[in-house]
N, C-alpha and C. Protein backbone atom coordinates (compact mmCIF):
# COMPACT_ATOMS: atom_id res chain seq x y z
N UNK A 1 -89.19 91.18 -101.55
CA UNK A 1 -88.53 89.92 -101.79
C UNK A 1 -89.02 88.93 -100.73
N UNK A 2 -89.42 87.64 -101.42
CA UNK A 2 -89.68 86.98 -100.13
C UNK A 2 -89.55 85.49 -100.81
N UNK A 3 -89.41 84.49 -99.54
CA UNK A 3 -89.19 83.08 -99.79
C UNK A 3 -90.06 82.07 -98.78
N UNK A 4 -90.75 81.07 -99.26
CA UNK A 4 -91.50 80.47 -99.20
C UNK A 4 -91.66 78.91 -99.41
N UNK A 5 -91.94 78.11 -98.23
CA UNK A 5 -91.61 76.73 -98.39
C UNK A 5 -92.62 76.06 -97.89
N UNK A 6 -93.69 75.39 -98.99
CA UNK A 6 -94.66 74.62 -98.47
C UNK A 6 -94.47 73.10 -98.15
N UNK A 7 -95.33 72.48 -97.66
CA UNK A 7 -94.98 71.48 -97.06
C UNK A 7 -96.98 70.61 -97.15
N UNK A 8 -97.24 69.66 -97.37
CA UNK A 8 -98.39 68.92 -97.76
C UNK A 8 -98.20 67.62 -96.72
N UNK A 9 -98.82 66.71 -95.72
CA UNK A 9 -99.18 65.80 -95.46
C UNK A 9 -100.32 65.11 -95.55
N UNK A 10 -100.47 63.95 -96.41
CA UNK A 10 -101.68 63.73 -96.57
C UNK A 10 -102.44 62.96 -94.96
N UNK A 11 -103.18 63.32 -94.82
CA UNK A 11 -104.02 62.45 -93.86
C UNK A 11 -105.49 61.70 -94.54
N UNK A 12 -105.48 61.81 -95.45
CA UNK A 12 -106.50 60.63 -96.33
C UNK A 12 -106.47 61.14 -97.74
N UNK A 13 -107.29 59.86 -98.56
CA UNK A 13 -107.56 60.49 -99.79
C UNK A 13 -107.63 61.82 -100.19
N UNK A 14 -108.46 62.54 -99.27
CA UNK A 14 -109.04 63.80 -99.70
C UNK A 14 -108.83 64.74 -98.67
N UNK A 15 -107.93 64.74 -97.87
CA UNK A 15 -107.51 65.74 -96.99
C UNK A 15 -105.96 66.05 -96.30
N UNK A 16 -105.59 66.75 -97.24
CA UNK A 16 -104.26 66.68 -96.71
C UNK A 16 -104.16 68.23 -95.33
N UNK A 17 -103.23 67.56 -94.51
CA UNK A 17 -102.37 68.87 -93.45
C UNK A 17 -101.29 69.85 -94.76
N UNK A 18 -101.56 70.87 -94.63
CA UNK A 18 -100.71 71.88 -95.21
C UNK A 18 -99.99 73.05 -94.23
N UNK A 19 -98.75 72.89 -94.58
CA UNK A 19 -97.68 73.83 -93.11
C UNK A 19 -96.80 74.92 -94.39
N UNK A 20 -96.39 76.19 -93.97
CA UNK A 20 -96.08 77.21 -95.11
C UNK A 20 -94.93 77.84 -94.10
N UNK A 21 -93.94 77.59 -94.54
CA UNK A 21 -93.07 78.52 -93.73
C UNK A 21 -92.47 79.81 -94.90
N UNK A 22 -92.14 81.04 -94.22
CA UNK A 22 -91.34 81.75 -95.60
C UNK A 22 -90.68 83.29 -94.33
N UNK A 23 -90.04 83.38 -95.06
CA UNK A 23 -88.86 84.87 -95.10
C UNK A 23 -89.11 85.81 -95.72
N UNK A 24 -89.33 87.24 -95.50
CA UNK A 24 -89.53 88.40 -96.23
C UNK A 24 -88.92 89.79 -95.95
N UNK A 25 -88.64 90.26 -97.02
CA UNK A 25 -87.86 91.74 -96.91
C UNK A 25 -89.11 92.95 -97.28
N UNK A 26 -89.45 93.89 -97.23
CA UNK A 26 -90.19 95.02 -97.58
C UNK A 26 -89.26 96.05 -96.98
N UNK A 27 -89.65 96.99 -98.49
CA UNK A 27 -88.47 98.23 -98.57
C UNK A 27 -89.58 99.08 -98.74
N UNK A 28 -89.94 100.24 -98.27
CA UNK A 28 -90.70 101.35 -99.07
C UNK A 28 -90.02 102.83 -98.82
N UNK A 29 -90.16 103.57 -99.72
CA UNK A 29 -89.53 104.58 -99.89
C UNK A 29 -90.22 105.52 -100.99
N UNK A 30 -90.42 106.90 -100.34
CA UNK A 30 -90.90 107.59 -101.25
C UNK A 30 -91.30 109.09 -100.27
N UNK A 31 -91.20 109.94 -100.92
CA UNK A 31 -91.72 111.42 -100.12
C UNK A 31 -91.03 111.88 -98.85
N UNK A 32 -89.75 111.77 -98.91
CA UNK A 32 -88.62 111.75 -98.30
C UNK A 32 -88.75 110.79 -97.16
N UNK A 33 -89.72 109.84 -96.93
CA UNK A 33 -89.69 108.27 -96.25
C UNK A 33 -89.22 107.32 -96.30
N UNK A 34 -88.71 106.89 -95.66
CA UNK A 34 -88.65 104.99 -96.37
C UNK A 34 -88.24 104.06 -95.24
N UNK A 35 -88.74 103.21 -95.35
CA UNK A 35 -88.61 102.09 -93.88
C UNK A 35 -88.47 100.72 -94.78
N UNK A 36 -87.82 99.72 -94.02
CA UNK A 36 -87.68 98.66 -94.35
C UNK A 36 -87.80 97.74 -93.43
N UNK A 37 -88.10 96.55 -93.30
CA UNK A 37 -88.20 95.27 -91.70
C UNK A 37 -88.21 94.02 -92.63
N UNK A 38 -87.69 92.85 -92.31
CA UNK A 38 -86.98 92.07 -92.14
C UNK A 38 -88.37 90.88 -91.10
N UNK A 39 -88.72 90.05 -91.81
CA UNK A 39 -89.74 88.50 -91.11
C UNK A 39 -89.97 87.88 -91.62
N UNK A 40 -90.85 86.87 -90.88
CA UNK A 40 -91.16 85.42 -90.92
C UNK A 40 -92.56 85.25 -91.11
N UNK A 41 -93.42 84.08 -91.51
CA UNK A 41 -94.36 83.79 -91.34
C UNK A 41 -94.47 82.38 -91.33
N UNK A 42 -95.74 81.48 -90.71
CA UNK A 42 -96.07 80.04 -90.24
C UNK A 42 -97.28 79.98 -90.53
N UNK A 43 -97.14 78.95 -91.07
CA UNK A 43 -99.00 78.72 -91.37
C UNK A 43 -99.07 77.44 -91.33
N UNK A 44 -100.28 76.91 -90.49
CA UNK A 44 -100.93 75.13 -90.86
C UNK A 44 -102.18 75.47 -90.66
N UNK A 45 -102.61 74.43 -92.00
CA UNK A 45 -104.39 74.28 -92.14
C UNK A 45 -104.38 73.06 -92.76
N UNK A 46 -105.91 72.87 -93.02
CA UNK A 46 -106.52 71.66 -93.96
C UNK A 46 -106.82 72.15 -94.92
N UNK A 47 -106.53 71.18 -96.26
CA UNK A 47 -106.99 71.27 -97.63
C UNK A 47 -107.56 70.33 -97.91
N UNK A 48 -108.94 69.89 -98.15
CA UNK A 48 -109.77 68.70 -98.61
C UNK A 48 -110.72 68.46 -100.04
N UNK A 49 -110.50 67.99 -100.49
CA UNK A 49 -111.55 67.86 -101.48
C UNK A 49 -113.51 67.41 -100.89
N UNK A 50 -114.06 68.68 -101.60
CA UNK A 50 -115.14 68.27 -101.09
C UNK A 50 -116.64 67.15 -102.51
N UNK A 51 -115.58 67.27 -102.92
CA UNK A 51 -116.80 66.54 -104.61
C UNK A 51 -115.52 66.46 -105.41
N UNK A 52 -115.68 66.26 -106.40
CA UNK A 52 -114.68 65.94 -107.86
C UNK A 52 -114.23 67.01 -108.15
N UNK A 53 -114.75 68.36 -108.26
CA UNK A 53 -114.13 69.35 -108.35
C UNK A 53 -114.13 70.72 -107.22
N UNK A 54 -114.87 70.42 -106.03
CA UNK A 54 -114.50 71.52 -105.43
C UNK A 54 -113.36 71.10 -104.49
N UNK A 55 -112.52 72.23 -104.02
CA UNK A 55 -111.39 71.69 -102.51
C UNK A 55 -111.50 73.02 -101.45
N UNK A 56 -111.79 72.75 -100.94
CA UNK A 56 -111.43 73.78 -99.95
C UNK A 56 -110.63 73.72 -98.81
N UNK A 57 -110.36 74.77 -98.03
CA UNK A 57 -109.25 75.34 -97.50
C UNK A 57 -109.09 76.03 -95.95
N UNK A 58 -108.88 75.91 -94.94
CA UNK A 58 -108.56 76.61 -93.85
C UNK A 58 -107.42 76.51 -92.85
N UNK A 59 -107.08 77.44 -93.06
CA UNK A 59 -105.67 77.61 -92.61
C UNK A 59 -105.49 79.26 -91.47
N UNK A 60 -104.35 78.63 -90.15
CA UNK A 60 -104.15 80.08 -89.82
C UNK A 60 -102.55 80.46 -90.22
N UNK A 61 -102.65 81.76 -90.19
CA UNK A 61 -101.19 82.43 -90.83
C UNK A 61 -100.33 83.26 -89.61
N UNK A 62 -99.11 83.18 -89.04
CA UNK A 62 -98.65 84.10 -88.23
C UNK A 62 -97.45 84.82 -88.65
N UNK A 63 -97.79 86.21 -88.87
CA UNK A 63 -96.54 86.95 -89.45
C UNK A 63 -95.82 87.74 -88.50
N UNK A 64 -94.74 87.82 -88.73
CA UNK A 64 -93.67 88.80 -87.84
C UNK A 64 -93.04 89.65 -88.57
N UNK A 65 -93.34 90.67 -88.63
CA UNK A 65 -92.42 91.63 -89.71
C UNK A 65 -91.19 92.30 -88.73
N UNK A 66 -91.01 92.15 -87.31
CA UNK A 66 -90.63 92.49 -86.26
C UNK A 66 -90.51 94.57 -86.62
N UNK A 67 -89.58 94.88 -86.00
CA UNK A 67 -89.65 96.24 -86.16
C UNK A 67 -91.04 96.93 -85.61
N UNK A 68 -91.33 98.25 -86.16
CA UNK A 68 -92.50 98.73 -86.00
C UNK A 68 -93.77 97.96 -86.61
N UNK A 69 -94.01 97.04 -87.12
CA UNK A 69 -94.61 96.15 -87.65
C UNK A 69 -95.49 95.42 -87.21
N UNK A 70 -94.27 94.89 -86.09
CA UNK A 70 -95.09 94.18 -85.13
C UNK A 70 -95.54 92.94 -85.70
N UNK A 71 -96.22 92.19 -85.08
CA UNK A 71 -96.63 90.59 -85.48
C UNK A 71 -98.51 90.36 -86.14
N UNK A 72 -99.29 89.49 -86.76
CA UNK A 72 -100.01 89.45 -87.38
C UNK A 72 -101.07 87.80 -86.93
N UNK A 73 -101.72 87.56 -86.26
CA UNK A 73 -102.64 86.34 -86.42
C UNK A 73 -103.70 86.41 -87.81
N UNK A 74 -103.94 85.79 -89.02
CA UNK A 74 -104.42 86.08 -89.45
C UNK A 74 -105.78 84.55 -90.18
N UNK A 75 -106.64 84.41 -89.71
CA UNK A 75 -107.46 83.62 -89.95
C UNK A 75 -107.90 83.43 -91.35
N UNK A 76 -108.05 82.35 -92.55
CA UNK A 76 -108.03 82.27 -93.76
C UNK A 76 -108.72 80.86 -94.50
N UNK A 77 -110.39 81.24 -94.91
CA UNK A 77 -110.78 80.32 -95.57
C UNK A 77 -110.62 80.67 -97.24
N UNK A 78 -110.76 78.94 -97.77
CA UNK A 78 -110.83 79.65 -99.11
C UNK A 78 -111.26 78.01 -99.66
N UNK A 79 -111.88 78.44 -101.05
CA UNK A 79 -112.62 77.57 -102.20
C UNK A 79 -111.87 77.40 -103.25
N UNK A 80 -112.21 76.58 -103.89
CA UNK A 80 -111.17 76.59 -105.21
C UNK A 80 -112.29 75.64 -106.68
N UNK A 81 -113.04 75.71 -107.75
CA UNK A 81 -113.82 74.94 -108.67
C UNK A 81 -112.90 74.77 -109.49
N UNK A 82 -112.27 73.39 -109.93
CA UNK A 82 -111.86 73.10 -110.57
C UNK A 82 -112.27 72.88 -112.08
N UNK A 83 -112.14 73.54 -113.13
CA UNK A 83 -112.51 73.35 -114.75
C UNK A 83 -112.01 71.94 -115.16
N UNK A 84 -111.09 71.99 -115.06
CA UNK A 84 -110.14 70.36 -115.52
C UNK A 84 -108.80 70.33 -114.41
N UNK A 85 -108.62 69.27 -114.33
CA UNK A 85 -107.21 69.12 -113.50
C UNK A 85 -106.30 69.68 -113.01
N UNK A 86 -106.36 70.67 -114.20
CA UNK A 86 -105.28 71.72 -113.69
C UNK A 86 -105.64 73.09 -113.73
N UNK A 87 -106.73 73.24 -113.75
CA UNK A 87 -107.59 74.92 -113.98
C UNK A 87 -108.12 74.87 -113.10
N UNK A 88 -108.28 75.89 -112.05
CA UNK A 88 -109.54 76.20 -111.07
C UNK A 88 -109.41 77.64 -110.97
N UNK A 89 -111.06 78.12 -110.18
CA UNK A 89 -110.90 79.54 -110.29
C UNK A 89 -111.38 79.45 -108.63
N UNK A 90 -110.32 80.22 -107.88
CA UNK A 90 -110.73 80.46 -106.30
C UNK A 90 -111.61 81.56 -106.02
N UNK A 91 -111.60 81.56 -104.56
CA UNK A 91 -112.54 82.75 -103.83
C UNK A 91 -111.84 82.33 -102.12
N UNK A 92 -110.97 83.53 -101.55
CA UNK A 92 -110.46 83.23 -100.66
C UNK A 92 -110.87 84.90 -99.33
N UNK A 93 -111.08 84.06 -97.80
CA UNK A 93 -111.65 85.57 -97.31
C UNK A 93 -110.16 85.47 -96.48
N UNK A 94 -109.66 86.30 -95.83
CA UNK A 94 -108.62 86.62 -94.45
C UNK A 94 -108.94 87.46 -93.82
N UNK A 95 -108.75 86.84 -92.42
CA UNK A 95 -109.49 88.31 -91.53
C UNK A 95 -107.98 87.99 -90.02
N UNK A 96 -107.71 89.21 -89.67
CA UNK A 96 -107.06 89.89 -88.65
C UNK A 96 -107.86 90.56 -87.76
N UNK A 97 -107.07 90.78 -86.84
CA UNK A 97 -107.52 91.90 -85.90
C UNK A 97 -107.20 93.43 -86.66
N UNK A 98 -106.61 93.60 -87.33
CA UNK A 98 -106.40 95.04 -88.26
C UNK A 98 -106.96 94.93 -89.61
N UNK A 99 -106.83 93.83 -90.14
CA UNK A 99 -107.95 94.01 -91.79
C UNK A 99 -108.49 92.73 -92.24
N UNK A 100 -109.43 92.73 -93.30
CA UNK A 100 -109.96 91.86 -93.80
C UNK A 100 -109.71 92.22 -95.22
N UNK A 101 -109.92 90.80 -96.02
CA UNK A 101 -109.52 90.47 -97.64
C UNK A 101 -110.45 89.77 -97.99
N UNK A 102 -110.69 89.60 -99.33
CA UNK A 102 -110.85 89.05 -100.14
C UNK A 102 -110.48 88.45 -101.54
N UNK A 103 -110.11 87.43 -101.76
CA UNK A 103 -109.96 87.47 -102.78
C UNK A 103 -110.25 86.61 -103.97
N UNK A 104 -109.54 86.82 -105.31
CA UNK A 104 -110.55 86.27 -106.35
C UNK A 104 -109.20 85.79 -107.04
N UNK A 105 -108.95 84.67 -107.74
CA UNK A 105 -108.06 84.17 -108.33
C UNK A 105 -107.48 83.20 -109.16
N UNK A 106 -106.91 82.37 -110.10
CA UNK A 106 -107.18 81.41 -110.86
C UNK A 106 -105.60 81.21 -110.43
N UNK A 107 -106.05 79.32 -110.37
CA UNK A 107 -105.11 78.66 -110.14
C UNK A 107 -104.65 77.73 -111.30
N UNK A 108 -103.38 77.04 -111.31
CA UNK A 108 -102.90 76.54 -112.86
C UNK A 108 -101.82 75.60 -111.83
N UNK A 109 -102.22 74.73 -111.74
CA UNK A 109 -101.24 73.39 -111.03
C UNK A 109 -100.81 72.98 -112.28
N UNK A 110 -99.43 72.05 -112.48
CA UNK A 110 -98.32 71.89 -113.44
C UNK A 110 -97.65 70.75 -112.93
């Protein structure tokens, strides 16, 4: 379960400040285990348009799951090609000191 509150300032036409605050629960349980922790996360980056349809993205993320969990710096670029206005298909990397991502994804603004 988790909750999530973005926040956009534009600083020009084509580049807005983006700030992400949110709350999260994780439960796991299974094979006579189960742990649960209770955090937060903060994020500010830039989102800019770089042409008519590309925007891209960099942002850092800080998570706290507190507990055995422990806390998270997590560094995060990402792309986005827009089809029409409201279609784009991303490509986003994240890297930590414990893992790296990738990912692949389609976006649908409304």
């Amino acid at each position: 379960m988790s909750t999530t509150i973005s926040l956009f300032y534009g600083l020009s036409d084509n580049l807005d400040l983006v700030g992400r605050a949110g709350w999260f629960k994780t439960k796991v349980s299974g094979g006579g285990l189960s742990a649960s922790d209770d955090g937060y996360m903060v994020s500010a980056g830039l989102r800019g348009k770089a042409g008519d349809k590309v925007e891209l993205e960099g942002s850092v993320i800080y998570a706290d799951l507190g507990g055995n969990s422990g806390n998270s710096t997590t560094g995060v670029v990402a792309g986005r090609y827009y089809f029409t206005d409201t279609l784009a298909l991303g490509a986003e990397y994240q890297h930590s000191s414990d893992a790296s991502s990738y990912l692949v994804g389609v976006r649908f603004n409304f």
